[in-house]
N, C-alpha and C. Protein backbone atom coordinates (compact mmCIF):
# COMPACT_ATOMS: atom_id res chain seq x y z
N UNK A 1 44.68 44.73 17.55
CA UNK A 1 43.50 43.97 17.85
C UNK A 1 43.57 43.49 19.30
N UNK A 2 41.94 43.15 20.03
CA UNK A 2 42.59 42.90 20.98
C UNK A 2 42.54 41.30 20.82
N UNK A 3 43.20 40.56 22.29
CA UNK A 3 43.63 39.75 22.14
C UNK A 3 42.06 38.53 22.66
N UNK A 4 41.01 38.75 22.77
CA UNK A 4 40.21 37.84 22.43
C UNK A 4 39.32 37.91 21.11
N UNK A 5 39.90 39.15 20.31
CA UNK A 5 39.45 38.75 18.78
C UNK A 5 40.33 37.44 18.01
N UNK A 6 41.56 37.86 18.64
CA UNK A 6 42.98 36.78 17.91
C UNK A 6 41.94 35.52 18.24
N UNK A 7 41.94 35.29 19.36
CA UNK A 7 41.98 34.18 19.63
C UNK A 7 40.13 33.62 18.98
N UNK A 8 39.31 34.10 18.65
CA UNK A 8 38.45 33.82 18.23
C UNK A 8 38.67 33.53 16.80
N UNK A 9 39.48 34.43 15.95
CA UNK A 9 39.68 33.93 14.65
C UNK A 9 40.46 33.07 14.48
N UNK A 10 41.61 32.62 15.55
CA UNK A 10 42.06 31.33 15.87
C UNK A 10 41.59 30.08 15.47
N UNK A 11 40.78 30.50 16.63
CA UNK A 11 39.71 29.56 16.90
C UNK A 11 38.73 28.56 15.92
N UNK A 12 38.38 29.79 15.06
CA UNK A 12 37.39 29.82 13.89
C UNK A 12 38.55 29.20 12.68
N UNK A 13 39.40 29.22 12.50
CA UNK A 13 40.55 28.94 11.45
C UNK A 13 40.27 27.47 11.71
N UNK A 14 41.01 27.03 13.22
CA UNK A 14 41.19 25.52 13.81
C UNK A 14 39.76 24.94 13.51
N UNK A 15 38.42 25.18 13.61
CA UNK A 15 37.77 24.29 13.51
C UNK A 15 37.17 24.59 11.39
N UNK A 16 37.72 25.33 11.21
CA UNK A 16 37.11 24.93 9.57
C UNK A 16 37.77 24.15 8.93
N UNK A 17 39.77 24.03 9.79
CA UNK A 17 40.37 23.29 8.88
C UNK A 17 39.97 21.67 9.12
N UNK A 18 39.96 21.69 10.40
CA UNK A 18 39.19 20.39 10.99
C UNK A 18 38.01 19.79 10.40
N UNK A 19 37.17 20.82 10.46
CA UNK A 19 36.22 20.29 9.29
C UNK A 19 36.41 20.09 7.76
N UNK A 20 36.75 20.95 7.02
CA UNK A 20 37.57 20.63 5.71
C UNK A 20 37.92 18.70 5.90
N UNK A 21 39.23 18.79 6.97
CA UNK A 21 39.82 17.50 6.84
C UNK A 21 38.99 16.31 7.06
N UNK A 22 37.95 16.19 7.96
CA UNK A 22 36.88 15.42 8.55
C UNK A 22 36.19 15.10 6.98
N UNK A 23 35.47 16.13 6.25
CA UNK A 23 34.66 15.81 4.95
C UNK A 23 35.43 15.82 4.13
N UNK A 24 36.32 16.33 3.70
CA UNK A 24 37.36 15.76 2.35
C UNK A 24 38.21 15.10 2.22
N UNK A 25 39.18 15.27 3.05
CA UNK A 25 40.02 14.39 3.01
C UNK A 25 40.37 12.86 3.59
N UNK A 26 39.64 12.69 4.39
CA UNK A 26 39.39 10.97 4.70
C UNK A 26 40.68 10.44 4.87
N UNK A 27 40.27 9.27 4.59
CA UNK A 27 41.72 8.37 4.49
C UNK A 27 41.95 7.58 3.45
N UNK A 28 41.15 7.70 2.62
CA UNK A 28 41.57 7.97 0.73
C UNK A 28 41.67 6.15 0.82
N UNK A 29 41.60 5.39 1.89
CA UNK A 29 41.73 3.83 1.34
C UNK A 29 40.13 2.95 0.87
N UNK A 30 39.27 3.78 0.93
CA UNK A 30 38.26 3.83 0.73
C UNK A 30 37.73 3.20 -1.06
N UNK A 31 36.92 2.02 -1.36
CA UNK A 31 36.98 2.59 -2.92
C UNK A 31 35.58 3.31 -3.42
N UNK A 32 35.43 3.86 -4.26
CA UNK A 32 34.52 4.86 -4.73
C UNK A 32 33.49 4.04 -4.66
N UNK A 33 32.17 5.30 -4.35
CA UNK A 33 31.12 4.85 -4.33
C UNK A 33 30.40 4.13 -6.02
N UNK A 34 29.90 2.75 -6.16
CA UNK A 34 29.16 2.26 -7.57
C UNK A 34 27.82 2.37 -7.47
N UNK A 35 27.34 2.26 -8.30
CA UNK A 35 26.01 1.44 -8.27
C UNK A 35 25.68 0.43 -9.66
N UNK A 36 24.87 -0.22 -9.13
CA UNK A 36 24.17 -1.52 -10.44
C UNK A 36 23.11 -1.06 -10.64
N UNK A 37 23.38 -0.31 -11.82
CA UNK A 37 22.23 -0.03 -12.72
C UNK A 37 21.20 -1.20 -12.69
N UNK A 38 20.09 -1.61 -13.23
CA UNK A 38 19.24 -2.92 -13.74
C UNK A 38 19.80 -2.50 -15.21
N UNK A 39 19.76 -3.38 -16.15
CA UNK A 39 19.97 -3.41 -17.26
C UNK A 39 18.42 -3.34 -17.61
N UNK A 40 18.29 -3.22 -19.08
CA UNK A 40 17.10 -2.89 -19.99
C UNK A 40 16.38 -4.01 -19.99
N UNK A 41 17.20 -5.30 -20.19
CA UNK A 41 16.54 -7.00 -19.52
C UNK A 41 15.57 -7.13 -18.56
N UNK A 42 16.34 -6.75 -17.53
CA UNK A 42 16.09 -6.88 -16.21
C UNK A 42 14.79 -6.48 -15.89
N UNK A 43 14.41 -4.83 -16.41
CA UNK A 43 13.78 -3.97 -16.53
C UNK A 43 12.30 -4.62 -17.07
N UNK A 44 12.90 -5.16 -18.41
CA UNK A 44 11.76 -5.74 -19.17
C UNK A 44 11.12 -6.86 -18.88
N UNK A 45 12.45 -8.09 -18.04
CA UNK A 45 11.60 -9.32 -17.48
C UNK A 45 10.85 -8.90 -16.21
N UNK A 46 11.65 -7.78 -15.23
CA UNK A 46 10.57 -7.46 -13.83
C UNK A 46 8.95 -7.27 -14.56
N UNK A 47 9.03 -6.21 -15.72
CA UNK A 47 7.39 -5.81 -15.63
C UNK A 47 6.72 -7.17 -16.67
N UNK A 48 7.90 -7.99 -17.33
CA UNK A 48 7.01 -9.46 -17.91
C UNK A 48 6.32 -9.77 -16.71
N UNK A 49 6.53 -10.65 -15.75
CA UNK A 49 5.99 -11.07 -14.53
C UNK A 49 5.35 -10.07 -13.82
N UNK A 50 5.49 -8.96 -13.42
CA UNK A 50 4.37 -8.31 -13.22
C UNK A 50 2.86 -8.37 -13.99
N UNK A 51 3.02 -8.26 -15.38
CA UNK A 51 1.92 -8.21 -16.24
C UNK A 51 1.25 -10.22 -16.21
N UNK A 52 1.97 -11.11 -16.02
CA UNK A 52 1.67 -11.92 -15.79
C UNK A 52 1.01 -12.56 -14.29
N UNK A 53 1.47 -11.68 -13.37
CA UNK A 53 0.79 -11.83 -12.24
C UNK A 53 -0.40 -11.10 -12.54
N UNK A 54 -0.69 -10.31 -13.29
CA UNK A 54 -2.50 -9.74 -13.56
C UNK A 54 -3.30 -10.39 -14.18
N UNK A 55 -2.65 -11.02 -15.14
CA UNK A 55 -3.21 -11.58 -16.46
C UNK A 55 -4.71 -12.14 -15.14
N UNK A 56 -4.38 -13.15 -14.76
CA UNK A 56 -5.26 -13.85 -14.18
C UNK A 56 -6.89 -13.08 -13.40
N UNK A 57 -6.64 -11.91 -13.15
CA UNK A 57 -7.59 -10.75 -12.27
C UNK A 57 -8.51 -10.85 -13.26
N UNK A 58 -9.56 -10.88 -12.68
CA UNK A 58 -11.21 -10.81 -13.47
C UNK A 58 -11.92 -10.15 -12.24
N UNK A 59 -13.02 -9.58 -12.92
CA UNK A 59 -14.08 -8.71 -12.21
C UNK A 59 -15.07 -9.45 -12.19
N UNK A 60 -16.07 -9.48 -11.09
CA UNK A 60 -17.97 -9.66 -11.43
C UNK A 60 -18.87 -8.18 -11.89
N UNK A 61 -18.82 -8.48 -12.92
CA UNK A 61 -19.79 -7.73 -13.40
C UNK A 61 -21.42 -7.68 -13.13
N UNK A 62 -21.82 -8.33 -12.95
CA UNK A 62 -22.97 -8.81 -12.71
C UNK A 62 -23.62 -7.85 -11.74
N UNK A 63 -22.66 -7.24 -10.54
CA UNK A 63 -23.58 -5.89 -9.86
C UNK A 63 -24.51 -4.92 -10.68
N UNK A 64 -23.45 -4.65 -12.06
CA UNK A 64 -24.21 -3.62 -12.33
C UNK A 64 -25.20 -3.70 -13.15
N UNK A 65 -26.23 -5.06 -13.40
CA UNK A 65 -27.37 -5.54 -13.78
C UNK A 65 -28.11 -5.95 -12.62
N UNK A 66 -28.03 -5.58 -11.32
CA UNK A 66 -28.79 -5.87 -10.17
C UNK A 66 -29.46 -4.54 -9.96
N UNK A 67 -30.68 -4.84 -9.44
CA UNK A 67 -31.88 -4.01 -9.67
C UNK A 67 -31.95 -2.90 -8.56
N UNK A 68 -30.67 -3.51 -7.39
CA UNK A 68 -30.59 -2.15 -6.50
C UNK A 68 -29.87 -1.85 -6.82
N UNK A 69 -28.90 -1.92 -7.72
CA UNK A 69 -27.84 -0.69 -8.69
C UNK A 69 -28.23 0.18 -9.64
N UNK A 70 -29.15 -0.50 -10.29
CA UNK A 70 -29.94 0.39 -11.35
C UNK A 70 -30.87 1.62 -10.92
N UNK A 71 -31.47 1.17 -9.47
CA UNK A 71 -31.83 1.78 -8.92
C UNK A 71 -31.59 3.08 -8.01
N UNK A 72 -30.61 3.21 -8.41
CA UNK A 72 -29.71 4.26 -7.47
C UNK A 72 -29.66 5.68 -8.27
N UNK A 73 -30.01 6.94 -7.47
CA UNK A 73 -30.70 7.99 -7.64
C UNK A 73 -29.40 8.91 -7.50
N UNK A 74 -28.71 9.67 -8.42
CA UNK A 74 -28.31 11.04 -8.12
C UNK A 74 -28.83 12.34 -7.29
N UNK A 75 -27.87 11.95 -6.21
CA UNK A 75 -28.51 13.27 -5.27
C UNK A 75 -27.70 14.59 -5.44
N UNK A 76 -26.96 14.73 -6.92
CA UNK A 76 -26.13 15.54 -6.67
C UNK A 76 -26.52 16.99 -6.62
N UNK A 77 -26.00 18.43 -5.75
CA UNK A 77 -26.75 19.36 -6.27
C UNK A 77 -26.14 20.50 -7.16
N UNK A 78 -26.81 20.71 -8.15
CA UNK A 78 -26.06 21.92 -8.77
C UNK A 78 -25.63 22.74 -8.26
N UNK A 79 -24.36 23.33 -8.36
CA UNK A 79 -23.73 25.00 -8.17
C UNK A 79 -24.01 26.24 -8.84
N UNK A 80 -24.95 27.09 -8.46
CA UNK A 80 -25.06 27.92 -9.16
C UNK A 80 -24.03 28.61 -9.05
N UNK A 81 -23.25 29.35 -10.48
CA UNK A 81 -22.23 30.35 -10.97
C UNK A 81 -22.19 32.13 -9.78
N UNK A 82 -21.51 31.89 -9.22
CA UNK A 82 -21.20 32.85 -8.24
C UNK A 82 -20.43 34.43 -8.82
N UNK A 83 -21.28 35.69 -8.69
CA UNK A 83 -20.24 36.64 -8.97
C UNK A 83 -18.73 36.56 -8.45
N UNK A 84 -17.58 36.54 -9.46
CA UNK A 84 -16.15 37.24 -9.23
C UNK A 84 -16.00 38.11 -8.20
N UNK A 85 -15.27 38.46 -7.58
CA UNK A 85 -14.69 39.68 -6.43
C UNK A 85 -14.12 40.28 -7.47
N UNK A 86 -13.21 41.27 -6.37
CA UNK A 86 -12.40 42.47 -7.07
C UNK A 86 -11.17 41.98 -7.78
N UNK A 87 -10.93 42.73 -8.73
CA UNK A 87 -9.93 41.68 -9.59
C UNK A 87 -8.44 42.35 -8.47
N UNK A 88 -8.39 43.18 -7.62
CA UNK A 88 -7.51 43.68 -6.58
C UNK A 88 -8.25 43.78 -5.44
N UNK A 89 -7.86 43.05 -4.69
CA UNK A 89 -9.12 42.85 -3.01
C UNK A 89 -8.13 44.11 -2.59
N UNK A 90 -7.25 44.37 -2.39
CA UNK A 90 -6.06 45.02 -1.76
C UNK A 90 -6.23 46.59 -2.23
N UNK A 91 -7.20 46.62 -3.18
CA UNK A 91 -6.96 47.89 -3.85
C UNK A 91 -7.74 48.71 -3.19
N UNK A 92 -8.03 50.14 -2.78
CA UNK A 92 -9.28 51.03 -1.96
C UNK A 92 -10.07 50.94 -2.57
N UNK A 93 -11.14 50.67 -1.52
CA UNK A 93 -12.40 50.92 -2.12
C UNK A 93 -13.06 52.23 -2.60
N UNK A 94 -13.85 52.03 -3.66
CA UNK A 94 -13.93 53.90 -3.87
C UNK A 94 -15.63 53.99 -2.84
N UNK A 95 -15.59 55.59 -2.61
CA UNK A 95 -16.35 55.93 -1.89
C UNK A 95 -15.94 55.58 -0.05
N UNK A 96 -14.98 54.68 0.09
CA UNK A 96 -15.02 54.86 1.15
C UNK A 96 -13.47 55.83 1.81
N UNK A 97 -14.01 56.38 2.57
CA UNK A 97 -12.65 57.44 3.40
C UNK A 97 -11.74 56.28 4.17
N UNK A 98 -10.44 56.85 4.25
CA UNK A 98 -9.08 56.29 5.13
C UNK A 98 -9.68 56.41 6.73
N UNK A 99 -8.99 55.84 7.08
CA UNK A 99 -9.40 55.49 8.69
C UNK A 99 -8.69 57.02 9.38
């Protein structure tokens, strides 16, 4: 081999072990990652008080017995049903010749 292949697979050796050691192996004085679940409590008193912060929400209804609401006109317009294309756009057309 010649001698700037050596040294490239060298090369390539030195920095994977480096890396290897950088992400795995650490310095192990570390303690494991936890987490705190919420318990099922927790869970259940957050959405108590949520549902109690709504309780109180009321609407006016009363718009929709006002006479410029009642009054209000659908401008919507129908779609008429459009022929399908080719069930293969990609496919040749018949009757027509290749370029």
């Amino acid at each position: 081999m010649k001698s700037n292949t050596v040294i490239v697979i060298v090369l390539t050796l030195v920095l994977a072990a480096g890396a290897y050691w950088y992400f795995f192996v650490g310095s192990g004085n570390q303690p494991p990652l936890t987490t705190s679940a919420p318990t099922e409590n927790a869970a259940q008193t957050q959405f108590q008080t949520l549902v109690s912060e709504l309780q109180p929400i009321s609407f006016n209804t009363a718009i929709l017995s006002d006479p410029k609401f009642t009054s209000l006109v659908n401008l919507a317009t129908p779609v008429s049903p459009e022929p399908t294309g080719r069930l293969d756009p990609f496919a040749p057309v018949p009757g027509v010749t290749g370029m």
